[in-house]
Protein backbone atom coordinates (compact mmCIF):
# COMPACT_ATOMS: atom_id res chain seq x y z
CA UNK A 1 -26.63 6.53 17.11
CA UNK A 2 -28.75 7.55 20.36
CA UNK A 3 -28.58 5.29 22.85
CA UNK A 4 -30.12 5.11 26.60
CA UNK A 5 -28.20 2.92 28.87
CA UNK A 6 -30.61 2.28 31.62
CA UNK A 7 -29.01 0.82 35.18
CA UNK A 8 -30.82 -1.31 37.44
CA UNK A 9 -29.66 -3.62 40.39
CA UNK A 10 -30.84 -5.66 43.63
CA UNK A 11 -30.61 -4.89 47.18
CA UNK A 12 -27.23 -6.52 46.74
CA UNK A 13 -25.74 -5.91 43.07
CA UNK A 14 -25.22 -2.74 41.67
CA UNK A 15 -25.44 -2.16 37.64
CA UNK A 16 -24.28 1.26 38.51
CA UNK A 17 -20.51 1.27 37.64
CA UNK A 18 -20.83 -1.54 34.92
CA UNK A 19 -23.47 0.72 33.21
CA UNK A 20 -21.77 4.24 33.52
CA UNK A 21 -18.29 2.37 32.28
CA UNK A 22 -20.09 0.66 29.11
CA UNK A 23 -21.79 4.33 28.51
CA UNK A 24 -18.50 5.90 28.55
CA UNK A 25 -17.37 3.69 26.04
CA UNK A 26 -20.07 4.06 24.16
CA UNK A 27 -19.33 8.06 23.99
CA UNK A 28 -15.79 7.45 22.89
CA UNK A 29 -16.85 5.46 19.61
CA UNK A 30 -19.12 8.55 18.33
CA UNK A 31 -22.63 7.70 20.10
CA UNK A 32 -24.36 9.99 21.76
CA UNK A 33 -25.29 8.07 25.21
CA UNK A 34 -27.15 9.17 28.35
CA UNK A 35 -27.75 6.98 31.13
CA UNK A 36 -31.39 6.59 32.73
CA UNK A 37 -31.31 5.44 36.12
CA UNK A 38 -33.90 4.96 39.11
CA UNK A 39 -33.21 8.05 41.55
CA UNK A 40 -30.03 7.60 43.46
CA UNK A 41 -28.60 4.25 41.69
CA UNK A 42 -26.30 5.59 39.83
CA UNK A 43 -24.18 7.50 41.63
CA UNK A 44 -20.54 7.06 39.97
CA UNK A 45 -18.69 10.11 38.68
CA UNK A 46 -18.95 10.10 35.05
CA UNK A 47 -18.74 12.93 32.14
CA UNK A 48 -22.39 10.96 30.29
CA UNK A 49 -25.13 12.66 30.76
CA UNK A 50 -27.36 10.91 33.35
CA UNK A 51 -31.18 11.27 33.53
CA UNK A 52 -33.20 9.63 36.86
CA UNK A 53 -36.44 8.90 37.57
CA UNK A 54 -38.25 7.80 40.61
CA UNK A 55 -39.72 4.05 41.49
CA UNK A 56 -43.15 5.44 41.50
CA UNK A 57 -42.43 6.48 37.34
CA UNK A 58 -44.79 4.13 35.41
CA UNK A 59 -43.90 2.05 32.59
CA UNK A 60 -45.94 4.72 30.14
CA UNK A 61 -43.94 7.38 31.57
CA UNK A 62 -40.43 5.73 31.26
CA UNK A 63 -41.38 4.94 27.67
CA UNK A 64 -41.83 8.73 27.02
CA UNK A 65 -38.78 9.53 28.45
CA UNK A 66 -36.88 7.14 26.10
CA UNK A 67 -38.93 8.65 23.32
CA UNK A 68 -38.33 12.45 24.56
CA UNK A 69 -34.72 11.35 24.33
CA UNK A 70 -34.87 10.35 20.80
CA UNK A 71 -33.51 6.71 21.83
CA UNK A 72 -32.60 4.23 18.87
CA UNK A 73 -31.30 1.57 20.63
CA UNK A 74 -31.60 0.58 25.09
CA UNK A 75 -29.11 -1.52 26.49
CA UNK A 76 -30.75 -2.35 30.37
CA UNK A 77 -28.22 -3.45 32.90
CA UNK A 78 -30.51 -5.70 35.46
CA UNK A 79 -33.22 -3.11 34.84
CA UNK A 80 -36.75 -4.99 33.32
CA UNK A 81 -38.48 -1.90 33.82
CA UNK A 82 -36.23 -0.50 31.28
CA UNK A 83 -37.17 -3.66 28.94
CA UNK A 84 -40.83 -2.96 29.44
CA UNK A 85 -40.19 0.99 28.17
CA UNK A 86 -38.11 0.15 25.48
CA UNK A 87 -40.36 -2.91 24.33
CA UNK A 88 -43.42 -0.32 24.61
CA UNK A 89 -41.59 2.50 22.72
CA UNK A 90 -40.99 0.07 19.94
CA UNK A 91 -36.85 0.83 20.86
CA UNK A 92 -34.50 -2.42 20.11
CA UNK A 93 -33.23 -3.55 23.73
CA UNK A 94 -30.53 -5.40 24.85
CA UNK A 95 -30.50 -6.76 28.27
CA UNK A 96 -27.86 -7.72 30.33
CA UNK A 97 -27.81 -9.37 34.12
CA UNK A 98 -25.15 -11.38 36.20
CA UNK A 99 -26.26 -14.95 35.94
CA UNK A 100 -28.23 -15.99 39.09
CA UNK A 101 -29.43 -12.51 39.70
CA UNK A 102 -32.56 -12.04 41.28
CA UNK A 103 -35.02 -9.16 41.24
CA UNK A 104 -35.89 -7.61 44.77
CA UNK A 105 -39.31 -8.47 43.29
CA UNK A 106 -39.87 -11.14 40.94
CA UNK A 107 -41.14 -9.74 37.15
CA UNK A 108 -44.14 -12.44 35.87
CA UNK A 109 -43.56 -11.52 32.54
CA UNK A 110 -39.99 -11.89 32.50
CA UNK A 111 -39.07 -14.73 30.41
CA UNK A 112 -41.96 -13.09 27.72
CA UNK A 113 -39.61 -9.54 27.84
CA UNK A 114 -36.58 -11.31 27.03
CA UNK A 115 -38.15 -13.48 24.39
CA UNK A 116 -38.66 -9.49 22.45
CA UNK A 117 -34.84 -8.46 23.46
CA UNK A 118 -32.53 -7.96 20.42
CA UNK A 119 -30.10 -9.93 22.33
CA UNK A 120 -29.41 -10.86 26.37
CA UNK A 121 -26.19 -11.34 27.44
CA UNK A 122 -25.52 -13.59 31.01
CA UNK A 123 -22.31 -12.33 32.89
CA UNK A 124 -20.61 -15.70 33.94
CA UNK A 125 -18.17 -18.07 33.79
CA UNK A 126 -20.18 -21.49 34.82
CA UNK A 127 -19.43 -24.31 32.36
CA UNK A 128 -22.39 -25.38 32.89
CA UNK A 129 -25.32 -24.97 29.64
CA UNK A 130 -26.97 -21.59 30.02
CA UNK A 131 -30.81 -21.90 30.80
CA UNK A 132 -32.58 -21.09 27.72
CA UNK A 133 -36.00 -21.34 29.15
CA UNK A 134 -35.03 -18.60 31.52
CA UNK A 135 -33.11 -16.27 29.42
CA UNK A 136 -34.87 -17.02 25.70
CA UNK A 137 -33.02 -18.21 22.50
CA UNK A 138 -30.91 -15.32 21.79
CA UNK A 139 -29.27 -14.99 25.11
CA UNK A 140 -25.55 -15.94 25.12
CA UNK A 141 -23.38 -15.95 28.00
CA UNK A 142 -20.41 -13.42 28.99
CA UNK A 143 -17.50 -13.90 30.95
CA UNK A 144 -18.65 -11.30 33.96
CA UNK A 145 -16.40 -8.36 33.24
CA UNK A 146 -14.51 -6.53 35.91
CA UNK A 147 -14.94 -2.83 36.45
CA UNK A 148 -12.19 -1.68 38.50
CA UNK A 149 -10.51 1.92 39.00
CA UNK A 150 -7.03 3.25 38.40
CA UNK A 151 -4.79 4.58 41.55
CA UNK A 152 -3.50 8.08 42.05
CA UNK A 153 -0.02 6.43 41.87
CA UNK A 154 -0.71 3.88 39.03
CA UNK A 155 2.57 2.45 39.78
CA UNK A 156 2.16 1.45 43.48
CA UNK A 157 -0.79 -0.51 45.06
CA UNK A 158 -3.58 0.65 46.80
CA UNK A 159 -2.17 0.08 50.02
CA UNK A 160 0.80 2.74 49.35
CA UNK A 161 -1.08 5.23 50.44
CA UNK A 162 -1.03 7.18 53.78
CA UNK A 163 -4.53 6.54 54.54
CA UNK A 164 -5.39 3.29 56.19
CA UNK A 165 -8.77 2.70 54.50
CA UNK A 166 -10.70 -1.29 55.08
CA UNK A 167 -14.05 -1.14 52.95
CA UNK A 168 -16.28 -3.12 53.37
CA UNK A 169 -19.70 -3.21 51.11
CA UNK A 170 -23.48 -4.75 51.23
CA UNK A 171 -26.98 -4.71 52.67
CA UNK A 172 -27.18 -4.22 56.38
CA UNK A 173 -28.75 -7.93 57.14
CA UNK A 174 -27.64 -10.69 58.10
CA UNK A 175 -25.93 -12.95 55.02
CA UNK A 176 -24.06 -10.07 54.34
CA UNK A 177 -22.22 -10.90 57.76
CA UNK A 178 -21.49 -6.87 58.63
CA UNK A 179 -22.54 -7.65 62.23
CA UNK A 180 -19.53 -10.39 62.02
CA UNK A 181 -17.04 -7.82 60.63
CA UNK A 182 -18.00 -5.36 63.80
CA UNK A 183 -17.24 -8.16 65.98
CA UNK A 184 -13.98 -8.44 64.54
CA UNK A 185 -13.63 -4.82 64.38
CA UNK A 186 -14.21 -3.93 67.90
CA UNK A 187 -11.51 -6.15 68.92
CA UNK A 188 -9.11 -4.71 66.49
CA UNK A 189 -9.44 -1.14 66.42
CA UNK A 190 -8.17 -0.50 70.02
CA UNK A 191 -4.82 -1.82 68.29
CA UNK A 192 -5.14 -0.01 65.10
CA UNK A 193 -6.01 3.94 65.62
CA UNK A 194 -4.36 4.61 62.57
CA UNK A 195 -7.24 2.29 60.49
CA UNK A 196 -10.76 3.31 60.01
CA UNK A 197 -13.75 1.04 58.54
CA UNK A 198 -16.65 2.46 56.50
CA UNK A 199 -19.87 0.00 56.10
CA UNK A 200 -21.36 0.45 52.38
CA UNK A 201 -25.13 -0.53 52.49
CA UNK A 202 -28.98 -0.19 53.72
CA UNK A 203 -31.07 -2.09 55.63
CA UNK A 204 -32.82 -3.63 58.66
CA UNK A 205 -29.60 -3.74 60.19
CA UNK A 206 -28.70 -0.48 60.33
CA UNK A 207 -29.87 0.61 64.01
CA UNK A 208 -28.88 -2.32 65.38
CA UNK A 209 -25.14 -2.11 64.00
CA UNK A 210 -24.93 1.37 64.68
CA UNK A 211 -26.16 0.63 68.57
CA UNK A 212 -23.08 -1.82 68.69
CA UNK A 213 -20.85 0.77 66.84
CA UNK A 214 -22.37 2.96 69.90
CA UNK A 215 -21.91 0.88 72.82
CA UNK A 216 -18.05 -0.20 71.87
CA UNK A 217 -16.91 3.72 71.32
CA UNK A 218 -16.57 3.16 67.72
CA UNK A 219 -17.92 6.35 66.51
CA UNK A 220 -14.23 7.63 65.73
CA UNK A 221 -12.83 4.26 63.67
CA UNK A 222 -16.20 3.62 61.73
CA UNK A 223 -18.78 4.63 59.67
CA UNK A 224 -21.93 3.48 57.68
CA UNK A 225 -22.61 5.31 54.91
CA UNK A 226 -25.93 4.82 52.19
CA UNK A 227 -25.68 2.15 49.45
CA UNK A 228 -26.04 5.04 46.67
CA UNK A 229 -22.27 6.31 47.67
CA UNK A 230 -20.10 6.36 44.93
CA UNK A 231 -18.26 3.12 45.32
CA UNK A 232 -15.92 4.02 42.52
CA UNK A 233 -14.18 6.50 44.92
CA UNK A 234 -14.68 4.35 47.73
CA UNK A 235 -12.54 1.91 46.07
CA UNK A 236 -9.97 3.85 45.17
CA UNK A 237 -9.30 5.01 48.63
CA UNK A 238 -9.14 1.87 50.09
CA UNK A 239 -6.27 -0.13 51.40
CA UNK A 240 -8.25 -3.29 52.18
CA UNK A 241 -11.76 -5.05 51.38
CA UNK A 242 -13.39 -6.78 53.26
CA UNK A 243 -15.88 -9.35 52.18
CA UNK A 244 -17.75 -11.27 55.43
CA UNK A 245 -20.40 -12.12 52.87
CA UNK A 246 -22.24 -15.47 54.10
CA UNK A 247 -23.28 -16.92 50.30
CA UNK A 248 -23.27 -14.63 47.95
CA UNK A 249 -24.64 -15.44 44.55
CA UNK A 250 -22.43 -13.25 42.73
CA UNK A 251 -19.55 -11.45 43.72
CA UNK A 252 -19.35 -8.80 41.50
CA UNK A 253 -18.50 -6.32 43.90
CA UNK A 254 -15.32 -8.76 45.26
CA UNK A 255 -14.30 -8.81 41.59
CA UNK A 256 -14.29 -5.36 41.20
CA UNK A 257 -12.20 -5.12 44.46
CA UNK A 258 -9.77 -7.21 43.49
CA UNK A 259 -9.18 -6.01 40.14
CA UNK A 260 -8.90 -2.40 41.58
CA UNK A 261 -5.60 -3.56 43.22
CA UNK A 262 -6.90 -4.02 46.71
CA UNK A 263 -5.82 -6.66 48.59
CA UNK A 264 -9.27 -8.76 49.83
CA UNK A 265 -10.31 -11.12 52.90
CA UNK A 266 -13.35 -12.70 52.35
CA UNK A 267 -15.55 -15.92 53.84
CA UNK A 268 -15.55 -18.68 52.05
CA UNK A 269 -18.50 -19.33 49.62
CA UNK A 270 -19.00 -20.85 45.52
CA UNK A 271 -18.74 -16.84 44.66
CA UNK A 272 -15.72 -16.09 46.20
CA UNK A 273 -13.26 -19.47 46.16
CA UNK A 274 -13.81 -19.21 42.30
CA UNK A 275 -12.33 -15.78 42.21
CA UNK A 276 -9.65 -16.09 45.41
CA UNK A 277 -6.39 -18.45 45.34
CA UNK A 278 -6.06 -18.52 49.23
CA UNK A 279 -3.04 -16.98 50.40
CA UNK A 280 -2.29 -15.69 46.74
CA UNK A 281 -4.41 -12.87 45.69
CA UNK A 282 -6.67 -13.01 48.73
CA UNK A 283 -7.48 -14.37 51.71
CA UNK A 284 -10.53 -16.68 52.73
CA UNK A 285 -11.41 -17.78 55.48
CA UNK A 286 -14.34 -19.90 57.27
CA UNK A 287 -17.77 -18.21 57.06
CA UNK A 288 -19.64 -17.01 59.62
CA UNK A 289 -16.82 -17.45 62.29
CA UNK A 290 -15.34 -14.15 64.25
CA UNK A 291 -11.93 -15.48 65.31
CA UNK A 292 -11.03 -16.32 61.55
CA UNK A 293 -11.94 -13.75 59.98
CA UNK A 294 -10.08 -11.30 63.21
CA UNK A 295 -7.15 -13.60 62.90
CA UNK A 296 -6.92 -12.61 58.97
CA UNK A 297 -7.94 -9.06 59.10
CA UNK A 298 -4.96 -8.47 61.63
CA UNK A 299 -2.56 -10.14 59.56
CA UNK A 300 -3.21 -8.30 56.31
CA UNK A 301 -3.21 -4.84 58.43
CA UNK A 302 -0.05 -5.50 60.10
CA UNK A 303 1.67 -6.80 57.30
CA UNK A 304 2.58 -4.69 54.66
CA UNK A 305 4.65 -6.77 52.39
CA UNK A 306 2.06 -9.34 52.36
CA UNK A 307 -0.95 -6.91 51.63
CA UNK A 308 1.89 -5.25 48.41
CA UNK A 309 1.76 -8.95 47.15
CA UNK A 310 -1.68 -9.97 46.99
CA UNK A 311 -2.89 -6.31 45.57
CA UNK A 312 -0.37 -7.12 42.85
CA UNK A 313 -1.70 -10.89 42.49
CA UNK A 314 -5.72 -9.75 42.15
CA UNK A 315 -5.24 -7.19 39.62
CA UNK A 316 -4.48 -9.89 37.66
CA UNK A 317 -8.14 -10.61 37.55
CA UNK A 318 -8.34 -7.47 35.44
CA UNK A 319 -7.04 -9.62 32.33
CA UNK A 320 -8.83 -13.06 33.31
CA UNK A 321 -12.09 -10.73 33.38
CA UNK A 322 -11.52 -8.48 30.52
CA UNK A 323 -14.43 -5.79 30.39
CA UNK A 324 -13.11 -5.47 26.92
CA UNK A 325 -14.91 -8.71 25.81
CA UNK A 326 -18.43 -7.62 27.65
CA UNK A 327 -17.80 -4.36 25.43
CA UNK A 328 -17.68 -6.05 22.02
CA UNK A 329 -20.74 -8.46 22.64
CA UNK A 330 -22.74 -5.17 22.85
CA UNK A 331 -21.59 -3.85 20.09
CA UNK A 332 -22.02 -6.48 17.74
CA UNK A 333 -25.49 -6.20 18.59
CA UNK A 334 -25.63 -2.88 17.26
């Protein structure tokens, strides 16, 4: 079978690495896959074949491409545009989003797209009814899966390493609370020249954090680097994640953290309390406060038992999210 996995995404959630991992799957159980991807959103290392197009491409010309590919079946992570193609090509669809995502621009004909979709799968674990009137009849939800990466030494942590890595990833505004972790930073990294922090994200922010990077001599100790950076890697250099995130609606990114072995602080929010035991596999503190978050970020640095023993803890997450059980929904579909 032929099929396009097409990856979509917000300002703030990526369908990047849960694509690319579902379409090397895919390739391992005989399919031939490719995935289709706006320019620059999918940039994770993978063996698949990937195909991108640009936000100008019309829906007419995305539908040729799927057809130019010979595609019998689309599965569209958070990508309606894809849905639209696929629907237009006459191609079976499957769509998939993290519940409570939003588009960076609302689609009108959403809940009509959905209504054609062979099936739509909701990554999340609320116990709460899922909204048929926004996701259509055949939508049924998914425990959100984590997509983590493997260590160089699969036996040791992430923070065994001789790197001193904090990572910290999101738009460059201000509920993403990167101008909170600079704060902190600034204090910090007189005290730590052995640590260095890179800033994962675009936005409005950007000059304005990179002034402040500027004006407390931070150019050696930090870095901001695009949102279309391979996170994958990113993660599996890290020794530390940091998550000042103000309310997030979905945490994907801290799940995939934490399942990669890396020991997390984050503010506290719905998001991240439902994926952190404080003191256990992470740390949380108040949001939006400086002194809290320095106070933790400190700790976890300096100590390096503690930081062994929560890495260990939040892998965990790996078997409480299995990506194993997103895999089979999909393929019953087909």
């Amino acid at each position: 079978m032929n099929i396009t996995v097409c990856v979509g995404g917000n300002k703030t959630v990526s369908a990047a690495r849960l694509g690319v991992k579902l379409a090397e799957y895919l390739q391992t159980q005989g399919h031939t896959v490719c995935v289709l991807a706006p320019k620059g959103k999918a940039n994770v290392f993978t063996q698949v074949p990937l195909k991108e197009y640009i936000t100008l491409t019309t829906t007419k010309k995305l539908a040729a491409m799927l057809t130019q590919n010979a595609t019998d079946k689309v599965v569209s992570v958070m990508n309606l545009r894809a849905c639209e193609a696929a629907e237009l090509s006459g191609i079976p669809f499957i769509y998939v989003e993290y519940e409570n995502f939003k588009e960076d621009k609302p689609a009108k004909n959403k809940k009509t797209l959905l209504q054609k979709a062979t099936r739509v799968l909701v990554l999340g674990d609320s116990d709460k009814p899922l909204n048929k009137k926004t996701y259509g009849t055949n939508a049924v939800r998914v425990s959100a899966p984590a997509v983590w990466v493997e260590h160089y030494n699969y036996n040791k942590p992430a923070c065994f390493k001789k790197e001193n890595n904090i990572l910290a990833v999101g738009p460059l505004a201000k509920e993403s609370g990167l101008d909170t972790l600079l704060k902190t930073w600034a204090r910090l990294a007189p005290a730590h020249k052995t640590w260095h922090l890179t800033l994962v994200g675009d936005g409005t922010q950007k000059a304005t954090l990179n002034k402040f990077i500027v004006k407390n001599h931070l150019q050696d100790s930090t870095e901001i680097i695009p949102a279309n950076s391979d996170v994958y890697s990113l993660l599996r250099n890290a020794d530390i994640f940091a998550y000042p995130a103000l309310n997030p609606a979905c945490a994907d990114v801290l799940l995939d953290a934490m399942a990669s072995k890396l020991p997390c602080v984050a503010c506290e929010s719905a998001a991240t309390t439902s994926l952190i035991t404080n003191g256990v596999n992470g740390v949380i503190v108040n949001a939006g406060e400086e002194e809290p978050f320095t106070i933790a970020l400190d700790d976890m640095m300096v100590n390096w038992g503690k930081r062994v023993g929560i890495a260990v803890e939040a892998s965990k997450l790996k078997d409480k999210h299995p990506f194993e059980t997103f895999v089979k929904a999909v393929v019953e579909v087909f």
